[in-house]
PDB file of N, CA and C in Angstrom:
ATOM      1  N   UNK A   1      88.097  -5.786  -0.655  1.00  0.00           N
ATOM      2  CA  UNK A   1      87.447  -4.870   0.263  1.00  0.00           C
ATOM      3  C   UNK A   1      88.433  -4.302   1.270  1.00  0.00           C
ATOM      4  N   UNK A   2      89.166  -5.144   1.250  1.00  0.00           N
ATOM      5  CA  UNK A   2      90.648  -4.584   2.790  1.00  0.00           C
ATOM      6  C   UNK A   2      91.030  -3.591   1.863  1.00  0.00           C
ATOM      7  N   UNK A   3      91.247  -3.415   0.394  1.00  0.00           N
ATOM      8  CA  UNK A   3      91.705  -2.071   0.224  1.00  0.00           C
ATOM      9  C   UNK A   3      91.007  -0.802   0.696  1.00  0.00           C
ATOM     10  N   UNK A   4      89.922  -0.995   0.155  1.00  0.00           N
ATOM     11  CA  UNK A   4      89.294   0.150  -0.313  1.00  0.00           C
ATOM     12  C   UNK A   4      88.981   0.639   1.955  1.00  0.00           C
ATOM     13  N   UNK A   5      89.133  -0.661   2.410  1.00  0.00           N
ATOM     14  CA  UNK A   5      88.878  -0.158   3.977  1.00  0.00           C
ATOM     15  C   UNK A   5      90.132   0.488   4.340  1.00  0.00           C
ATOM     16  N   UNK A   6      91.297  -0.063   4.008  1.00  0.00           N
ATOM     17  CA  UNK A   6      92.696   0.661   3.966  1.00  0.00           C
ATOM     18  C   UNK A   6      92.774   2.082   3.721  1.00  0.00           C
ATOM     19  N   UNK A   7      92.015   2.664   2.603  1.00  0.00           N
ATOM     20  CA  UNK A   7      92.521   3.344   1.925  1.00  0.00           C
ATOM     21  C   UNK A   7      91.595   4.310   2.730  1.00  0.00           C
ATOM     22  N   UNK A   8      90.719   4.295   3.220  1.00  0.00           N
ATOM     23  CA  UNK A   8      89.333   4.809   3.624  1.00  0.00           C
ATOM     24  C   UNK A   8      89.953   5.547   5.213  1.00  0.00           C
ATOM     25  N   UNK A   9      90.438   4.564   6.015  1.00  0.00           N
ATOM     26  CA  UNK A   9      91.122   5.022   7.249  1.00  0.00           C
ATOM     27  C   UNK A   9      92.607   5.762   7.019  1.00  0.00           C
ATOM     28  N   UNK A  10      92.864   5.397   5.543  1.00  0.00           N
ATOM     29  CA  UNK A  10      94.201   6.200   5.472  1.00  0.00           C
ATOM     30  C   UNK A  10      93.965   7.873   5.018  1.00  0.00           C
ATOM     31  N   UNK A  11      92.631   7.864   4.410  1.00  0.00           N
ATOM     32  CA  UNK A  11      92.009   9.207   4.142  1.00  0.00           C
ATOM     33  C   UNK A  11      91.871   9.526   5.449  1.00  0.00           C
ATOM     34  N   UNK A  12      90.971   9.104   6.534  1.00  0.00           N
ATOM     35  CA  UNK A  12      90.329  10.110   7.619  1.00  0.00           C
ATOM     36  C   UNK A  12      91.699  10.192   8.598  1.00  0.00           C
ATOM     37  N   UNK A  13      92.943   9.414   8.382  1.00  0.00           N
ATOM     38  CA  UNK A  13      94.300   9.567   9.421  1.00  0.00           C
ATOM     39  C   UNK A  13      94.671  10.485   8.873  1.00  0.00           C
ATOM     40  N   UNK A  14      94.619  11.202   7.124  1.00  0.00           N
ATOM     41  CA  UNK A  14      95.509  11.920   6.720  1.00  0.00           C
ATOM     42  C   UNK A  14      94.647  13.826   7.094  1.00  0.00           C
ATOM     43  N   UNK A  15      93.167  13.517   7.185  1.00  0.00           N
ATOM     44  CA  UNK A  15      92.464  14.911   7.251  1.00  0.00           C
ATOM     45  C   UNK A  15      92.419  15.323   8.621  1.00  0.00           C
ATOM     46  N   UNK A  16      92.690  13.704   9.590  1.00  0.00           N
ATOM     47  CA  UNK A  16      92.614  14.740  10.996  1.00  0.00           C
ATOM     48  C   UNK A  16      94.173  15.466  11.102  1.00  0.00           C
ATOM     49  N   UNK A  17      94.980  14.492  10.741  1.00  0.00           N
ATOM     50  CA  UNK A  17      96.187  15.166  10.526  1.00  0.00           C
ATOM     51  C   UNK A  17      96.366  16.876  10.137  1.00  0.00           C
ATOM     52  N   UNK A  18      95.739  17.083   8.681  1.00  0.00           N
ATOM     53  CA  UNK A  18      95.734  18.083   8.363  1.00  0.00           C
ATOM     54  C   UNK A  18      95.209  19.170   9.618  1.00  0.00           C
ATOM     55  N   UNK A  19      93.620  18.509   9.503  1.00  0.00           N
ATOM     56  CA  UNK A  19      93.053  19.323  11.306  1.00  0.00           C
ATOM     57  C   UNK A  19      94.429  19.963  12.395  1.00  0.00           C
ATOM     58  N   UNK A  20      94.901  18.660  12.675  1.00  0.00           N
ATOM     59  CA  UNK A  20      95.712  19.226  13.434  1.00  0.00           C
ATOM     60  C   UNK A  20      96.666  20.256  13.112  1.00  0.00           C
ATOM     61  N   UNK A  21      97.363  20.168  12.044  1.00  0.00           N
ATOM     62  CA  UNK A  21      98.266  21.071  11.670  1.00  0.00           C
ATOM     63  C   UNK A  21      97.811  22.708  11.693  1.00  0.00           C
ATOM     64  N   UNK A  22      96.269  22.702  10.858  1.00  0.00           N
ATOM     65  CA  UNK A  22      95.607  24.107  10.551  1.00  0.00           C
ATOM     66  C   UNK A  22      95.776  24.556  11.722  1.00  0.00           C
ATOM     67  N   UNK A  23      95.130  23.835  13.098  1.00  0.00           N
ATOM     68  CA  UNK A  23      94.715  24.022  14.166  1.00  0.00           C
ATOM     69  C   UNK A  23      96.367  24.801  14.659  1.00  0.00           C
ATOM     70  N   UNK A  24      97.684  24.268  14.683  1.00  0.00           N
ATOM     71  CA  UNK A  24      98.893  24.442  15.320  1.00  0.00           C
ATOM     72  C   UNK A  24      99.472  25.668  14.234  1.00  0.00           C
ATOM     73  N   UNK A  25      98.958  25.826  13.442  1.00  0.00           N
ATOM     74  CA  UNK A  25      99.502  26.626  12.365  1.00  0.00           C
ATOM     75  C   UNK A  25      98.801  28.373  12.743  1.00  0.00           C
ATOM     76  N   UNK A  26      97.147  28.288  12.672  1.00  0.00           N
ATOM     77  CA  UNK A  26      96.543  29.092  13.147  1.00  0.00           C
ATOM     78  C   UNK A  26      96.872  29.738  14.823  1.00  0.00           C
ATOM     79  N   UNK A  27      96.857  28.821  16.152  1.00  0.00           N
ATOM     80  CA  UNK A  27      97.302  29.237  17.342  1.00  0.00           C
ATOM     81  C   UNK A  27      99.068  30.106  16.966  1.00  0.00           C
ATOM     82  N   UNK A  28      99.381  29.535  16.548  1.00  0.00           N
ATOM     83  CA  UNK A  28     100.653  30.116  16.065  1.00  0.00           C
ATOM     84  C   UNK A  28     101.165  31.266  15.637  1.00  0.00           C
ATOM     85  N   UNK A  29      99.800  31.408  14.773  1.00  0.00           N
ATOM     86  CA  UNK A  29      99.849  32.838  13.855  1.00  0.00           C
ATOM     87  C   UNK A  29      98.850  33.880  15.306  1.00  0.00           C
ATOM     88  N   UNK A  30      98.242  33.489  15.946  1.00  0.00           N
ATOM     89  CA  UNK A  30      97.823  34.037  16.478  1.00  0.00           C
ATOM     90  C   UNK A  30      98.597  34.559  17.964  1.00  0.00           C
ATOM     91  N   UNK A  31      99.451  33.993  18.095  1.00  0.00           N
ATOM     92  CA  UNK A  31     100.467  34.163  19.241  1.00  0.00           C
ATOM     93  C   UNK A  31     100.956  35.040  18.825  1.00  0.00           C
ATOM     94  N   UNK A  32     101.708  35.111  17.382  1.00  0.00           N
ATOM     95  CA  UNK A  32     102.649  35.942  16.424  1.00  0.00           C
ATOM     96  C   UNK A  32     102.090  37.346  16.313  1.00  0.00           C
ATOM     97  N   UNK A  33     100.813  37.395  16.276  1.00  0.00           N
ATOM     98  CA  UNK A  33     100.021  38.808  15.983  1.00  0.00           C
ATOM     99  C   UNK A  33      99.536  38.963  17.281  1.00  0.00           C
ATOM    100  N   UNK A  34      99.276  38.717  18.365  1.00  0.00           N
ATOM    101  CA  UNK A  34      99.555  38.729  19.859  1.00  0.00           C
ATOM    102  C   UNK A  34     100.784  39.706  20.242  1.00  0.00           C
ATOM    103  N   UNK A  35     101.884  39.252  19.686  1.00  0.00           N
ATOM    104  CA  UNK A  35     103.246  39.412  20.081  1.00  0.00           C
ATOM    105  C   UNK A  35     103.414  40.908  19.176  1.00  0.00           C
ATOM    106  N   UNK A  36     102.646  40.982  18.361  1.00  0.00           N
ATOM    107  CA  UNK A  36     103.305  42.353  17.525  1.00  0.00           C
ATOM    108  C   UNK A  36     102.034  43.148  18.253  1.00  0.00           C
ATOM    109  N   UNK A  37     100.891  43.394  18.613  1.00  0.00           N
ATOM    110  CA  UNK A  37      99.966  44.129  19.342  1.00  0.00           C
ATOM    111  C   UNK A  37     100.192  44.122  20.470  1.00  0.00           C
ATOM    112  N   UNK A  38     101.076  43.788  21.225  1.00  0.00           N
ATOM    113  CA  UNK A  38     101.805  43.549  22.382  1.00  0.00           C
ATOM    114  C   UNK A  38     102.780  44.429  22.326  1.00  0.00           C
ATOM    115  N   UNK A  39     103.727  44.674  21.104  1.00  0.00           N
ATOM    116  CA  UNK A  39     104.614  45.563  21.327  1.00  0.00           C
ATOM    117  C   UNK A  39     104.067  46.921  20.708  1.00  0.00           C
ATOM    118  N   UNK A  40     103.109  46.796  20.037  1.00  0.00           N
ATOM    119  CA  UNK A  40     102.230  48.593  19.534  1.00  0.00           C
ATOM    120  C   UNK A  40     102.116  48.705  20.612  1.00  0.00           C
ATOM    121  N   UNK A  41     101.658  48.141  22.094  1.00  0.00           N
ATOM    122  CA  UNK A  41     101.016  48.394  23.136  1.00  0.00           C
ATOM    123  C   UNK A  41     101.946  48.805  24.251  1.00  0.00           C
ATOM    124  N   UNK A  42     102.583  48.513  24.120  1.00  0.00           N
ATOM    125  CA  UNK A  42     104.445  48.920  25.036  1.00  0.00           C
ATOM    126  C   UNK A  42     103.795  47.938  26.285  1.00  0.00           C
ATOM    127  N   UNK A  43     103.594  46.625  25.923  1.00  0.00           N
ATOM    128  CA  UNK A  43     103.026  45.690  27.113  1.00  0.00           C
ATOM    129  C   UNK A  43     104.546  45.499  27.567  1.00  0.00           C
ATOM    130  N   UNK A  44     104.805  44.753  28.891  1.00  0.00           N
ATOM    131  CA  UNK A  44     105.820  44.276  29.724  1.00  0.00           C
ATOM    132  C   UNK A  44     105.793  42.876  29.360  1.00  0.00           C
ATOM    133  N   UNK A  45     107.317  42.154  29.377  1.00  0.00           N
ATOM    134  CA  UNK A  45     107.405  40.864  28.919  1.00  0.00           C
ATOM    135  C   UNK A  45     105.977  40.013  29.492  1.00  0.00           C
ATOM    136  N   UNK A  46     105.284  40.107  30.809  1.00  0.00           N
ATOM    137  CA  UNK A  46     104.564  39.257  32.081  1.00  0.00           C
ATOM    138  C   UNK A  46     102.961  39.287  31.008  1.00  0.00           C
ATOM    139  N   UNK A  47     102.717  40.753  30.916  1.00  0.00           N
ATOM    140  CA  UNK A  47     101.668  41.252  30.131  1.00  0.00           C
ATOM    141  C   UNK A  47     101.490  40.787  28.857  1.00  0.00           C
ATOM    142  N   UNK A  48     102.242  40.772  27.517  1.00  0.00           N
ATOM    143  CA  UNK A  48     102.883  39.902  26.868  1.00  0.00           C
ATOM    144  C   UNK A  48     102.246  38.887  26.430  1.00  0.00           C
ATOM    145  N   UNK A  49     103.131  37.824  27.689  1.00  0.00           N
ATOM    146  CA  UNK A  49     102.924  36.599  27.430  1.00  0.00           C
ATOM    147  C   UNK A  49     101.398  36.395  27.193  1.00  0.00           C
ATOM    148  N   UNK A  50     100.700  37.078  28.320  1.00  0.00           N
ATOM    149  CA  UNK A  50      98.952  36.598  29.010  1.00  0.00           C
ATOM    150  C   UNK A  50      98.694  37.332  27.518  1.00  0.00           C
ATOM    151  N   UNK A  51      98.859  38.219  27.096  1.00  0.00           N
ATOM    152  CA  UNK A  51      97.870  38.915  25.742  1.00  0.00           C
ATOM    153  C   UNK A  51      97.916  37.740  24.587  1.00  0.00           C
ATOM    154  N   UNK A  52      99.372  37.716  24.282  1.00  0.00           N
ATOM    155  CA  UNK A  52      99.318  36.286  23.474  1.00  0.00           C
ATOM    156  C   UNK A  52      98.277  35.253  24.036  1.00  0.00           C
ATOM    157  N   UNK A  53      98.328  35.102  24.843  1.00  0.00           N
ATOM    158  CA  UNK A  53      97.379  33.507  25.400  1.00  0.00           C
ATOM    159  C   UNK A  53      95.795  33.787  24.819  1.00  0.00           C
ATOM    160  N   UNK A  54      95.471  35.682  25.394  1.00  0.00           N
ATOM    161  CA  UNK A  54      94.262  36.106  25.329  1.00  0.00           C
ATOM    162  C   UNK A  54      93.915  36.016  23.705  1.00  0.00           C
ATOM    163  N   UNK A  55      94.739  36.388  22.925  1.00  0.00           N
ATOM    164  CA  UNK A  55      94.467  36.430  21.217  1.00  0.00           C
ATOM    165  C   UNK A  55      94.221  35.093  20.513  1.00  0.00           C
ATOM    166  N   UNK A  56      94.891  33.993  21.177  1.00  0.00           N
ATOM    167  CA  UNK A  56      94.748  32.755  21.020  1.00  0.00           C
ATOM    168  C   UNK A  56      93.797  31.958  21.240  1.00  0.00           C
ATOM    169  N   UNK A  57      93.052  32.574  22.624  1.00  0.00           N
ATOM    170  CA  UNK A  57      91.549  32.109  23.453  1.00  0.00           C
ATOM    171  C   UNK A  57      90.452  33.205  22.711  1.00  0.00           C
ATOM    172  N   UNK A  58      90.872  34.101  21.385  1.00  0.00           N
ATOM    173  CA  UNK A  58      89.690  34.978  21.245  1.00  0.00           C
ATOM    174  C   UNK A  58      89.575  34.021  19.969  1.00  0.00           C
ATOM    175  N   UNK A  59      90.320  33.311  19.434  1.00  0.00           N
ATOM    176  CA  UNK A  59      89.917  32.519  18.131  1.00  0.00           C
ATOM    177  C   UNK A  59      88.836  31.646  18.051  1.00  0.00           C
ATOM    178  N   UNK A  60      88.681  31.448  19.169  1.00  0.00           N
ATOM    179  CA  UNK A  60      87.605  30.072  19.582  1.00  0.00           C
ATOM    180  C   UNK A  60      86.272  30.794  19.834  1.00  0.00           C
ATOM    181  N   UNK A  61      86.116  31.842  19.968  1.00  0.00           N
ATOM    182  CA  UNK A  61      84.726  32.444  20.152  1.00  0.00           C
ATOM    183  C   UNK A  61      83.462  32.334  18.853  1.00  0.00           C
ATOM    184  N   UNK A  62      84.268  32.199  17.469  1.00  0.00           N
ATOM    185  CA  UNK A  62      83.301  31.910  16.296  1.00  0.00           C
ATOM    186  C   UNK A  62      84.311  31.605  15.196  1.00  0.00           C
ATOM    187  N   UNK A  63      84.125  30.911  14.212  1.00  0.00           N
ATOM    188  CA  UNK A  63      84.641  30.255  13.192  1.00  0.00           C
ATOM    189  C   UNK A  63      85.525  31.849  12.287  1.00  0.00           C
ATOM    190  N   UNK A  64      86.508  31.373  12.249  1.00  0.00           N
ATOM    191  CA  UNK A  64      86.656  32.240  10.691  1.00  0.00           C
ATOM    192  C   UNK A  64      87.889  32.984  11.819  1.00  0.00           C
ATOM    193  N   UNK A  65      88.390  34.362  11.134  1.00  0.00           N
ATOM    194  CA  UNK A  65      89.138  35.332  11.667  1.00  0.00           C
ATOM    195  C   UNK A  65      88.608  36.783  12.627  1.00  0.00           C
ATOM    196  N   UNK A  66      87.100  36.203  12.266  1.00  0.00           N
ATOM    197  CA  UNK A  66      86.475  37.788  12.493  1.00  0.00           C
ATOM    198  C   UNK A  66      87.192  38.253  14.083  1.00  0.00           C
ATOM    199  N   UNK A  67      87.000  37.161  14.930  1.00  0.00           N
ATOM    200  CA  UNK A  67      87.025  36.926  16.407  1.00  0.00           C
ATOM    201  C   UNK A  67      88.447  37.849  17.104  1.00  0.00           C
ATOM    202  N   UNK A  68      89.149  37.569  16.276  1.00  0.00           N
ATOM    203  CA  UNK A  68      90.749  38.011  16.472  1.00  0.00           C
ATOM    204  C   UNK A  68      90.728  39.613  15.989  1.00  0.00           C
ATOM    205  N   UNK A  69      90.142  39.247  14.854  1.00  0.00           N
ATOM    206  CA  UNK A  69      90.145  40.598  14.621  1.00  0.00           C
ATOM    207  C   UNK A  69      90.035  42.124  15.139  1.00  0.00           C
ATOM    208  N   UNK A  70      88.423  41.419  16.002  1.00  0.00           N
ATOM    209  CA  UNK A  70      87.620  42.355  16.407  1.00  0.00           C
ATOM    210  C   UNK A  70      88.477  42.454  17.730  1.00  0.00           C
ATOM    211  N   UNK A  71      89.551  41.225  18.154  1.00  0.00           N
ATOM    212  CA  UNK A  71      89.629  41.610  19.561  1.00  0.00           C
ATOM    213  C   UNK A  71      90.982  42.498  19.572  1.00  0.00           C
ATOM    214  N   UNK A  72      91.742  42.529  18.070  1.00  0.00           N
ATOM    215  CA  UNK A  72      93.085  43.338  18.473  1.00  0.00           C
ATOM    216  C   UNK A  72      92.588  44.520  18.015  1.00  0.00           C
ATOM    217  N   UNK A  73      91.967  44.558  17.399  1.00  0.00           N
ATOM    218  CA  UNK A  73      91.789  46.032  16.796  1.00  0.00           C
ATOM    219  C   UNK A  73      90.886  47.104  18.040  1.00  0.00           C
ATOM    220  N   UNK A  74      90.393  46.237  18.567  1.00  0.00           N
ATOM    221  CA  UNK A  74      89.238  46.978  20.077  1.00  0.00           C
ATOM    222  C   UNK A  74      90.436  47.107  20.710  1.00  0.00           C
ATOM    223  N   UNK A  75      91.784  46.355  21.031  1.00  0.00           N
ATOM    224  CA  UNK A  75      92.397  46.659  22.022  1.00  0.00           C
ATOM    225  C   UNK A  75      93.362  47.447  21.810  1.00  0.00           C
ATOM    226  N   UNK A  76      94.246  47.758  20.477  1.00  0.00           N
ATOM    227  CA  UNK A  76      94.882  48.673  19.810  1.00  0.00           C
ATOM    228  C   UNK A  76      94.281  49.889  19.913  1.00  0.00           C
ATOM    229  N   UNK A  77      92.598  49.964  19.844  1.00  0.00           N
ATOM    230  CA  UNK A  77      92.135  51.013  19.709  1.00  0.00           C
ATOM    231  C   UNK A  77      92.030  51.619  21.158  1.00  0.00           C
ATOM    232  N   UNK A  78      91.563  51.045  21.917  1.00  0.00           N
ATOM    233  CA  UNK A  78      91.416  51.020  23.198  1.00  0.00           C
ATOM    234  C   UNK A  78      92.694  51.719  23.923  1.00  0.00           C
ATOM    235  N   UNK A  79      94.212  51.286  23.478  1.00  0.00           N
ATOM    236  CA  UNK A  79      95.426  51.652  23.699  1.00  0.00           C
ATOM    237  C   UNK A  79      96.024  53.161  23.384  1.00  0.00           C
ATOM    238  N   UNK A  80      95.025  53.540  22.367  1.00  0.00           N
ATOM    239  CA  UNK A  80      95.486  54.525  21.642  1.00  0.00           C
ATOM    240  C   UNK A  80      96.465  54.374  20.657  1.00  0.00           C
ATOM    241  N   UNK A  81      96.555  53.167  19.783  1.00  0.00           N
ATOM    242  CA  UNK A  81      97.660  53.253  18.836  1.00  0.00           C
ATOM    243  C   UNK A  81      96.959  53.666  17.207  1.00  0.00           C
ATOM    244  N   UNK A  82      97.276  54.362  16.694  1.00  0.00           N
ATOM    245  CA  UNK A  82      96.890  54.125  15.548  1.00  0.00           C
ATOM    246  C   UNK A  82      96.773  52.886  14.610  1.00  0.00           C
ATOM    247  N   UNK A  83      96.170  52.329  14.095  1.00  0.00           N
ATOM    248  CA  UNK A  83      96.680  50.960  13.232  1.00  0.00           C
ATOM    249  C   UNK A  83      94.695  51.281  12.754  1.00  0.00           C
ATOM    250  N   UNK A  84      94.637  50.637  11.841  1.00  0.00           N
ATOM    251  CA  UNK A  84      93.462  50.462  11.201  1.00  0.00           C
ATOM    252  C   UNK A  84      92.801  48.960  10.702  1.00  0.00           C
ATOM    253  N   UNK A  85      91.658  48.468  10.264  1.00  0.00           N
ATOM    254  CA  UNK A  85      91.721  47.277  10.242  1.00  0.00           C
ATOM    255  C   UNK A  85      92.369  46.859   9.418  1.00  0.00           C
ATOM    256  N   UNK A  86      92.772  47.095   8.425  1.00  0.00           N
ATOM    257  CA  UNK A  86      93.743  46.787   7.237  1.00  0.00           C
ATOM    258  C   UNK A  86      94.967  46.275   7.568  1.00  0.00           C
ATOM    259  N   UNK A  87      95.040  47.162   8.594  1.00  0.00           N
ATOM    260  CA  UNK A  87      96.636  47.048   8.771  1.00  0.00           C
ATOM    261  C   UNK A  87      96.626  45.831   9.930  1.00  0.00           C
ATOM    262  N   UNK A  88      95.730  45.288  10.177  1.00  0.00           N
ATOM    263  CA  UNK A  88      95.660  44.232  11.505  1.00  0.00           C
ATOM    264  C   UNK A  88      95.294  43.332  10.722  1.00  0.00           C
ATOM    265  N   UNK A  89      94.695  42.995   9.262  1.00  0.00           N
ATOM    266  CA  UNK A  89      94.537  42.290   8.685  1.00  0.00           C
ATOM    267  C   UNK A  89      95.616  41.962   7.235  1.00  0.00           C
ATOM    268  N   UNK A  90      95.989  42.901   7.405  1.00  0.00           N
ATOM    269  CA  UNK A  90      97.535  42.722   6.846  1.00  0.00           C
ATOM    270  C   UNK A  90      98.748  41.671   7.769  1.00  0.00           C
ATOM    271  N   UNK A  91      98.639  41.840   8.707  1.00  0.00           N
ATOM    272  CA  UNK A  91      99.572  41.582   9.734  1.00  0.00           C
ATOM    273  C   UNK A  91      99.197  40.289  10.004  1.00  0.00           C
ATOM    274  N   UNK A  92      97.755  39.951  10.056  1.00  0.00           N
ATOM    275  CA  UNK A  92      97.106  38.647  10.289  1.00  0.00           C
ATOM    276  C   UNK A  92      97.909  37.635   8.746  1.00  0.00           C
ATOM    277  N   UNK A  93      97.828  37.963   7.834  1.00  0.00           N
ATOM    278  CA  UNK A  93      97.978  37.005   6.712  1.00  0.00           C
ATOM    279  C   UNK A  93      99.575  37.203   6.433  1.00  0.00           C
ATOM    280  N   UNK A  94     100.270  38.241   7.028  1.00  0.00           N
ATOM    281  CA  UNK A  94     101.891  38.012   7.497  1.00  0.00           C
ATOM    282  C   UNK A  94     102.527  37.016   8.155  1.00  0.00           C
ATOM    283  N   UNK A  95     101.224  37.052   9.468  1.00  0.00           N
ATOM    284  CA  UNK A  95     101.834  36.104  10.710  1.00  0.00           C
ATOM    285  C   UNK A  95     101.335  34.480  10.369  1.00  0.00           C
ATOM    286  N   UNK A  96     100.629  34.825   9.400  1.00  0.00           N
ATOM    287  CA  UNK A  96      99.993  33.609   9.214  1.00  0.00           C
ATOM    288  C   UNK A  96     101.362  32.430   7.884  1.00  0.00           C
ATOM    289  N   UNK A  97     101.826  33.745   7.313  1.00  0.00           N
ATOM    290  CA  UNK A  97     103.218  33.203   6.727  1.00  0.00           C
ATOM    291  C   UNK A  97     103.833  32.430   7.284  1.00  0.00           C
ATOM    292  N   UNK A  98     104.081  33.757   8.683  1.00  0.00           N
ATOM    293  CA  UNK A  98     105.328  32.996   8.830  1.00  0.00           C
ATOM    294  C   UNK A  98     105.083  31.847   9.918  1.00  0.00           C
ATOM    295  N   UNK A  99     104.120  31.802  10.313  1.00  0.00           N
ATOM    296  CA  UNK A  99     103.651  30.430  11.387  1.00  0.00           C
ATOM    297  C   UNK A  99     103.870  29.419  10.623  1.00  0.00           C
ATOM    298  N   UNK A 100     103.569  29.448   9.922  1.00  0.00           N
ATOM    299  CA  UNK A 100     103.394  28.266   8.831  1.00  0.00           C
ATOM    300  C   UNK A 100     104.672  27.722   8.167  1.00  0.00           C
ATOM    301  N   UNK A 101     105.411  28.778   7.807  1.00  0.00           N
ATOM    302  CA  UNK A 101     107.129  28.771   7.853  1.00  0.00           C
ATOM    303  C   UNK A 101     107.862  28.032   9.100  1.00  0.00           C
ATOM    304  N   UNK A 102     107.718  28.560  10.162  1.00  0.00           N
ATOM    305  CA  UNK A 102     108.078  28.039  11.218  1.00  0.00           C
ATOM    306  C   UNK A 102     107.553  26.408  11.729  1.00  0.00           C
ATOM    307  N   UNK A 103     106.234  26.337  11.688  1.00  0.00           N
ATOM    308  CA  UNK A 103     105.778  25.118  11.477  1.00  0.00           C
ATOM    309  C   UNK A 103     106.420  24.022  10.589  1.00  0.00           C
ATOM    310  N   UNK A 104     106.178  24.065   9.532  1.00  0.00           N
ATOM    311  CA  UNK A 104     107.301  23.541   8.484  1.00  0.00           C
ATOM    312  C   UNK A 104     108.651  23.301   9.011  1.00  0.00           C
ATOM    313  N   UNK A 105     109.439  24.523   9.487  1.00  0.00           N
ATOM    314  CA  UNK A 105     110.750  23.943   9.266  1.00  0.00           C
ATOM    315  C   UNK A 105     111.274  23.008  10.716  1.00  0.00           C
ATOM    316  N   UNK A 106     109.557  23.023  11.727  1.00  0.00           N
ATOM    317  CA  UNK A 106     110.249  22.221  12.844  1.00  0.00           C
ATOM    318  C   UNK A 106     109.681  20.689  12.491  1.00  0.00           C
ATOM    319  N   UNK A 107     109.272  20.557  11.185  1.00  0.00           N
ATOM    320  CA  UNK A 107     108.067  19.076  11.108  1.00  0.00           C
ATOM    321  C   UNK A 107     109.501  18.556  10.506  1.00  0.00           C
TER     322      UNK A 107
END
């Protein structure tokens, strides 16, 4: 029975694990696509930083990507830049590369 209890806590250590990672992988990618709607936006380094933070705090509003979505593309639009959702959802599964790249090569 000590196995199968072993093996049982070594499953739920290995999925929060994962949790965590998605979780550091996703904020990540979302900083990253922060940082590129930041510069469509001709923001100032100060401005910037806080938009990243803001793209990062719009993830948490409902499950999934919609959240981010809706909030760069309202604010791109809002800016006057051209970009379309495609192209913000292009950029989303770019940044989401390379977060994940970056993640990786600091584990």
């Amino acid at each position: 029975m000590t196995d199968f209890n072993d093996r049982k806590r070594g499953e739920e250590a290995k999925f929060a694990m994962d949790e965590e990672t998605a979780f550091k992988v996703a904020a990540r990618r979302n900083r990253l696509l922060g940082e590129w709607a930041a510069g469509l936006m001709d923001l100032t380094p100060e401005e910037t930083a806080a938009y990243k933070k803001a793209v990062v705090q719009a993830d948490f509003e409902e499950a999934g990507d919609e959240d981010v979505v809706r909030k760069l593309l309202g604010d791109l639009t809002q800016a006057g830049c051209d970009v379309s959702e495609s192209d913000v959802r292009a950029r989303l599964l770019e940044c989401g590369i390379e977060a994940k790249r970056q993640y990786m090569s600091e584990s």
